[in-house]
N, C-alpha and C. Protein backbone atom coordinates (compact mmCIF):
# COMPACT_ATOMS: atom_id res chain seq x y z
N UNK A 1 69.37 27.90 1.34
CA UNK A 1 69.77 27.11 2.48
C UNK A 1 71.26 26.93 2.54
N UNK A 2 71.96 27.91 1.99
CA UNK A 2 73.60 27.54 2.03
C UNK A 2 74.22 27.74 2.96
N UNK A 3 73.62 27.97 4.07
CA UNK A 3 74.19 28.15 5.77
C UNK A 3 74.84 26.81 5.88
N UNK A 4 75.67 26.91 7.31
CA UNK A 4 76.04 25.42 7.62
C UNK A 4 75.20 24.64 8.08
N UNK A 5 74.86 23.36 8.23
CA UNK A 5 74.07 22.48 8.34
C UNK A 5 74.07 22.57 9.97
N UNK A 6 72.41 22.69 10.18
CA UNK A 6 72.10 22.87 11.75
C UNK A 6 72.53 21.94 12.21
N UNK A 7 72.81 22.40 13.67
CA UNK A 7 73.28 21.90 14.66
C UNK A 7 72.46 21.57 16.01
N UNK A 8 71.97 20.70 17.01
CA UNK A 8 71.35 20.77 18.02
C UNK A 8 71.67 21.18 19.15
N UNK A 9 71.38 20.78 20.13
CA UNK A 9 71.30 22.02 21.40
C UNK A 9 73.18 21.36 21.77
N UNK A 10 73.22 19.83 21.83
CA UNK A 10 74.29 19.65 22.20
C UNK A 10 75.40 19.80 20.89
N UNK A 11 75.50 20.40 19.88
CA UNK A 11 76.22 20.54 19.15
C UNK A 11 76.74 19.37 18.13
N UNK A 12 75.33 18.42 18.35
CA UNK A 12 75.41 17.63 17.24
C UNK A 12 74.59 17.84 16.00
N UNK A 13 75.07 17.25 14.73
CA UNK A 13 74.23 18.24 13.71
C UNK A 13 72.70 16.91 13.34
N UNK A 14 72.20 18.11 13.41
CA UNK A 14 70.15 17.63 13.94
C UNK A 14 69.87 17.45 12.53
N UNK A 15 70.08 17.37 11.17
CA UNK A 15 70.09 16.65 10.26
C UNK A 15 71.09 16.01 9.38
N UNK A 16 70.75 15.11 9.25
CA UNK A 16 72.11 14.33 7.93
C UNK A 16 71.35 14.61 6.82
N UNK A 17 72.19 14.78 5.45
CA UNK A 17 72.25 14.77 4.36
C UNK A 17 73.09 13.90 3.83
N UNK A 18 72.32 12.79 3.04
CA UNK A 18 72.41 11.66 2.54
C UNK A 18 72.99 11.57 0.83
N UNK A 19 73.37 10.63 0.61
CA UNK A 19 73.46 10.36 -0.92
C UNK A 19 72.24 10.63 -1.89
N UNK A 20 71.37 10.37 -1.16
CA UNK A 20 70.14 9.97 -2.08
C UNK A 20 69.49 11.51 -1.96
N UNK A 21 70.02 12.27 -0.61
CA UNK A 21 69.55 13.59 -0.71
C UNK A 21 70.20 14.81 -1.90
N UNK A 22 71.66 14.04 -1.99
CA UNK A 22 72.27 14.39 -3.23
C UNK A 22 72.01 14.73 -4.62
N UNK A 23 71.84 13.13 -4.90
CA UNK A 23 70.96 12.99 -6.14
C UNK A 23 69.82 13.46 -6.46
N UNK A 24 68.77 13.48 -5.34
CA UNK A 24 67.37 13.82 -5.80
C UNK A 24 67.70 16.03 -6.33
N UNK A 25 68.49 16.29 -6.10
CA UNK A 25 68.85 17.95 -6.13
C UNK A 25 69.04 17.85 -7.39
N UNK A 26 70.22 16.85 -8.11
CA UNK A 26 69.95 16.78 -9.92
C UNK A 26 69.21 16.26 -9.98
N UNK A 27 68.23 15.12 -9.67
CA UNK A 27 66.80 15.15 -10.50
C UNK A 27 65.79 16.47 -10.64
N UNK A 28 66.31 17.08 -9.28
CA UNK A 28 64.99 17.94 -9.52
C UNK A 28 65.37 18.95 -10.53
N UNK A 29 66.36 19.46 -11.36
CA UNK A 29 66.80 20.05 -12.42
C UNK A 29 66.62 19.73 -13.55
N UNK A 30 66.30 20.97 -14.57
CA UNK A 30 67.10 20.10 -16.07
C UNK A 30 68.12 20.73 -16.37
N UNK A 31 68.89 21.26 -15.90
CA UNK A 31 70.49 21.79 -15.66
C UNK A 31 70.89 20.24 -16.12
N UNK A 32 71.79 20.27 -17.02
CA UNK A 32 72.78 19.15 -17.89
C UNK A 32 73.64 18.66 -16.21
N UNK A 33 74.45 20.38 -14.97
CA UNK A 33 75.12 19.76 -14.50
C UNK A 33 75.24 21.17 -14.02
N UNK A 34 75.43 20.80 -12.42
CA UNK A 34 75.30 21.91 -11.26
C UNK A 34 76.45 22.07 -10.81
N UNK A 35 76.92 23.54 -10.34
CA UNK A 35 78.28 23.35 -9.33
C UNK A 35 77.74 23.36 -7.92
N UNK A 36 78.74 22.77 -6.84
CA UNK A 36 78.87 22.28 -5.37
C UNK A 36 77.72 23.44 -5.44
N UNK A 37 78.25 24.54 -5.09
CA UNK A 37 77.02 25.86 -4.73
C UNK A 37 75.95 25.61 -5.26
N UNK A 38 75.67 25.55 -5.88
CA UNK A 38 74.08 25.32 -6.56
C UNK A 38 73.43 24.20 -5.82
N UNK A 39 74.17 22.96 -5.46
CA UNK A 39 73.55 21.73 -4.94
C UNK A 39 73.35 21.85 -3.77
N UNK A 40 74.42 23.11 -2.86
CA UNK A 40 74.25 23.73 -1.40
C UNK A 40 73.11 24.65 -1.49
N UNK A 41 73.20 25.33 -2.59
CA UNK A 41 71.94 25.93 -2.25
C UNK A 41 70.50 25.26 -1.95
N UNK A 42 70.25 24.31 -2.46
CA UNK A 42 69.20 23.37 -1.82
C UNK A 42 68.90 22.21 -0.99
N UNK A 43 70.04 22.50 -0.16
CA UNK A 43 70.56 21.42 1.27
C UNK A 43 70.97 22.14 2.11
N UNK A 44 70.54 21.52 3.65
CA UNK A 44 71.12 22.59 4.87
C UNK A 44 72.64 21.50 4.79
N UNK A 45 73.20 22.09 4.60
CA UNK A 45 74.64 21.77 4.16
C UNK A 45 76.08 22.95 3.50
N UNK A 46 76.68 23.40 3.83
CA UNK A 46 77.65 24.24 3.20
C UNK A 46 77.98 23.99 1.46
N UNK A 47 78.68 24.87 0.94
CA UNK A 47 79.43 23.92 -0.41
C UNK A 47 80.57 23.69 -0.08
N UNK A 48 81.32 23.62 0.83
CA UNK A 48 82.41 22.90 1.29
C UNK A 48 81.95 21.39 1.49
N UNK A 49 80.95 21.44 1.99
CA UNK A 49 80.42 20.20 2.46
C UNK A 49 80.33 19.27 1.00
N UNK A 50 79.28 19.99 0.94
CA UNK A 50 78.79 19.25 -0.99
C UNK A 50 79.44 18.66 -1.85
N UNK A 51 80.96 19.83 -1.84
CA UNK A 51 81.98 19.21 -2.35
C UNK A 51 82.76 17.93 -1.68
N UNK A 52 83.35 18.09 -0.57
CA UNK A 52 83.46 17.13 0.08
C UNK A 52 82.55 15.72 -0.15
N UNK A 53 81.25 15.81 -0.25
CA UNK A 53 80.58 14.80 -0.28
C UNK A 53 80.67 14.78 -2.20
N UNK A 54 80.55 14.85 -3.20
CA UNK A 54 80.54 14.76 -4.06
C UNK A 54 81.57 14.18 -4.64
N UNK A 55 82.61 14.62 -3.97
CA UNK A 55 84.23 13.74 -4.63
C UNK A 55 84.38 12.53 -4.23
N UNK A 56 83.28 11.61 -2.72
CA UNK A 56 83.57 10.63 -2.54
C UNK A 56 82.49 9.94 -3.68
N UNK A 57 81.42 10.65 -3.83
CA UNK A 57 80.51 10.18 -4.73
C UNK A 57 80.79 9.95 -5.73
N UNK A 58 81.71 10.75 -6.49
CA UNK A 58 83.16 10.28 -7.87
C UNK A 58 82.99 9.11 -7.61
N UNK A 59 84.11 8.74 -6.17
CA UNK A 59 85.19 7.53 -6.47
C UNK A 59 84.17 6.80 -6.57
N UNK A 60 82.91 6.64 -5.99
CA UNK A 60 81.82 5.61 -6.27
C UNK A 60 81.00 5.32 -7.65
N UNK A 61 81.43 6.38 -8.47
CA UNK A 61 80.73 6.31 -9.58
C UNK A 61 79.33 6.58 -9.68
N UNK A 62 78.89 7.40 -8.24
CA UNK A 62 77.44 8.06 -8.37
C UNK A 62 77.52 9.20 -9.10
N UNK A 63 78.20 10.25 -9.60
CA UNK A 63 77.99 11.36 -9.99
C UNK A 63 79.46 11.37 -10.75
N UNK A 64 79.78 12.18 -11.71
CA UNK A 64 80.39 12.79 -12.74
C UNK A 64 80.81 14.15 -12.52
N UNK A 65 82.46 14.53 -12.81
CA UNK A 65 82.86 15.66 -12.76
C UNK A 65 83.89 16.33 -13.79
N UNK A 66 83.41 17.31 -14.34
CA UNK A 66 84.50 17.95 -15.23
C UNK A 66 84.79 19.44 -14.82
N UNK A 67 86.52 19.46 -15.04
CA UNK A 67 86.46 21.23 -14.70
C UNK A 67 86.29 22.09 -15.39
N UNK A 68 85.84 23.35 -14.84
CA UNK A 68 85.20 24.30 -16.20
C UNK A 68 85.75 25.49 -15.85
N UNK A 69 86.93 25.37 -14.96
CA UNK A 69 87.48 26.80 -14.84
C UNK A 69 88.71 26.16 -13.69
N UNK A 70 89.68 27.51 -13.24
CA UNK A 70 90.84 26.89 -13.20
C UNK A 70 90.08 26.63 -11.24
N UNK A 71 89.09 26.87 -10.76
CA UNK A 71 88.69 26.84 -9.51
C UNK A 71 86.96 26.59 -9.54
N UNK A 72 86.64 25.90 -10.59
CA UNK A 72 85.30 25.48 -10.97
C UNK A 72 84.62 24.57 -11.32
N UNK A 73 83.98 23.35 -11.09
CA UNK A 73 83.80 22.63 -11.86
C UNK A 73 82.20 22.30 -12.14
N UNK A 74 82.04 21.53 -13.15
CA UNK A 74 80.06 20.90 -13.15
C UNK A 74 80.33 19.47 -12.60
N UNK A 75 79.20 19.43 -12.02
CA UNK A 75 78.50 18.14 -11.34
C UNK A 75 77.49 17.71 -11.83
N UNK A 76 77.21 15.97 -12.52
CA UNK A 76 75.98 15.70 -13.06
C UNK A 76 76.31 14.56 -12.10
N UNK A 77 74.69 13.98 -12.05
CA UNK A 77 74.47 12.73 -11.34
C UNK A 77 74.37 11.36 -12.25
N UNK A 78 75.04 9.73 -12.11
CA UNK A 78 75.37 9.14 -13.18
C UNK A 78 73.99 8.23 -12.94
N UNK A 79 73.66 8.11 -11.46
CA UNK A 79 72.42 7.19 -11.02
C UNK A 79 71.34 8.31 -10.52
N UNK A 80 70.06 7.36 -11.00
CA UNK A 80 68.82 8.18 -10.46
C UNK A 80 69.14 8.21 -8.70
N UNK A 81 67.82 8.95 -7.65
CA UNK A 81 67.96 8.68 -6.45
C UNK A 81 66.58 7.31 -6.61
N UNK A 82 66.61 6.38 -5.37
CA UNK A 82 66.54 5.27 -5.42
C UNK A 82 64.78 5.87 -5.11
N UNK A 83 63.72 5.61 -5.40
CA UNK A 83 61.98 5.19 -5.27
C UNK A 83 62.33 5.53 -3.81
N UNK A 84 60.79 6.73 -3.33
CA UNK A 84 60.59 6.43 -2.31
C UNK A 84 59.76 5.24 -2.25
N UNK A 85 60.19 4.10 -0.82
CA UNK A 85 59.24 3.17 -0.66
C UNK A 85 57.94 3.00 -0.81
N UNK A 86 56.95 3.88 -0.93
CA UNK A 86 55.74 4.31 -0.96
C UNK A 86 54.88 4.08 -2.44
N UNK A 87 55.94 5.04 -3.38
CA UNK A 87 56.39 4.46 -4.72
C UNK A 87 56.40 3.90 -4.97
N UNK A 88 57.14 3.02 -4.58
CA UNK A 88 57.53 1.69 -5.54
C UNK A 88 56.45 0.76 -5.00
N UNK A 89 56.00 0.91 -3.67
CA UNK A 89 54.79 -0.61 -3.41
C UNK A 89 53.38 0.17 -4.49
N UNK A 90 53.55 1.30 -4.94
CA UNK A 90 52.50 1.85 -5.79
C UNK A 90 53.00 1.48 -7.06
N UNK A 91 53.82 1.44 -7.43
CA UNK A 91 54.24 0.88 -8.59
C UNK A 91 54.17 -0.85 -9.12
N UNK A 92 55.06 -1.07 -7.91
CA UNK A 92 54.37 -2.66 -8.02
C UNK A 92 52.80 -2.88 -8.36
N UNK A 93 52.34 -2.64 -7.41
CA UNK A 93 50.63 -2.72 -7.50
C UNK A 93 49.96 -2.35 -8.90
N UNK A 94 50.76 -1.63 -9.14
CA UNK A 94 49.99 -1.16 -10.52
C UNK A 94 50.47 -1.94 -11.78
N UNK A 95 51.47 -2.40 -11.87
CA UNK A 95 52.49 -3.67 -12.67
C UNK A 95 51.59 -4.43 -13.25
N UNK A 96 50.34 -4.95 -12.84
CA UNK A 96 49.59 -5.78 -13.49
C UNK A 96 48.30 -4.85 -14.38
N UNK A 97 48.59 -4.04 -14.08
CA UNK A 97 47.49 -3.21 -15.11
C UNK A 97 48.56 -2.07 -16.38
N UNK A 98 49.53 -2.43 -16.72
CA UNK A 98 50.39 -2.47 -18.01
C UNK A 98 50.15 -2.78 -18.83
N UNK A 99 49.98 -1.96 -19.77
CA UNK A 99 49.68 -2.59 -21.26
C UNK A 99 50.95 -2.62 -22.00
N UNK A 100 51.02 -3.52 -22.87
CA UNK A 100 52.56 -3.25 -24.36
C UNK A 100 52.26 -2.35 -24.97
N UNK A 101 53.37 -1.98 -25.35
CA UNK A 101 53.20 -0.84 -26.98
C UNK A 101 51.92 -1.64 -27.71
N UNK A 102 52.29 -3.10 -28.12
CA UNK A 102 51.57 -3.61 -29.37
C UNK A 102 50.39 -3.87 -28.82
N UNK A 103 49.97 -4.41 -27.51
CA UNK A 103 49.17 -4.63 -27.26
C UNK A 103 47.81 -3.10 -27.44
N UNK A 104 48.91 -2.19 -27.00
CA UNK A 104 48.22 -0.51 -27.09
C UNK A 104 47.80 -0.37 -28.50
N UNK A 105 48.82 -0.55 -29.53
CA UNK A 105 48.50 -0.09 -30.93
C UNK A 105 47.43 -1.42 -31.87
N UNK A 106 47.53 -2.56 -30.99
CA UNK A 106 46.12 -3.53 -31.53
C UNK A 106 44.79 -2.87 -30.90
N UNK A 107 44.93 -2.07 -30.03
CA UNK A 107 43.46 -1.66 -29.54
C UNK A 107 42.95 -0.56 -30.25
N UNK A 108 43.76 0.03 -30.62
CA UNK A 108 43.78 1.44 -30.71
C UNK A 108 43.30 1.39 -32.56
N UNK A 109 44.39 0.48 -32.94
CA UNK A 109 43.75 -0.25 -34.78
C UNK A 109 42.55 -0.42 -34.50
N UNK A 110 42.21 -1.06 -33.68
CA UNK A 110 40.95 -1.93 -33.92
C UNK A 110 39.52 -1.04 -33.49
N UNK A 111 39.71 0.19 -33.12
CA UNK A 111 38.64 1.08 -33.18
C UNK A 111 38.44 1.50 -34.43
């Protein structure tokens, strides 16, 4: 998907790519740490773009950057992307059916 990010009939662009669309691209890896291209490759978004969006994500302290060449660098993400809503009211819900470690390893003795 490393084309430029579509555009609609009136030449406005017919999807945004978000922060959280960011992040979820290093979750979905176990790459330690991706360059711009790699993270374009799985966003309708350029790596001009990526980059662009990634350096403001620096100054925010969402993501991490070191250079690895004199025109290269890796990108890791410092925060998860946030629960889809759906998730998390499934998660909640389930909150009361948690067991402890100890509570796990008294049951588990006691067979």
């Amino acid at each position: 998907m490393s084309e430029n990010q579509p555009r609609g009939e009136g030449g406005e662009f017919s999807e945004k790519v978000t922060e959280q669309d960011i992040l979820k691209v290093f979750d979905s890896t176990d790459d330690p740490f991706m360059t711009a291209g790699e993270v374009a490759e799985e966003l309708p978004i350029s790596r001009q773009g990526v980059h662009y969006r990634l350096e403001r994500m620096r100054e925010e302290n969402l993501v991490g950057k070191k250079k690895t060449g004199a025109k290269s660098a890796g990108w890791w993400a410092k925060v998860a992307p946030r629960l889809d809503p759906a998730v998390a009211a499934d998660l909640e819900a389930d909150e009361g059916s948690a067991i402890s470690h100890d509570d796990l390893a008294a049951e588990l003795g006691a067979e």
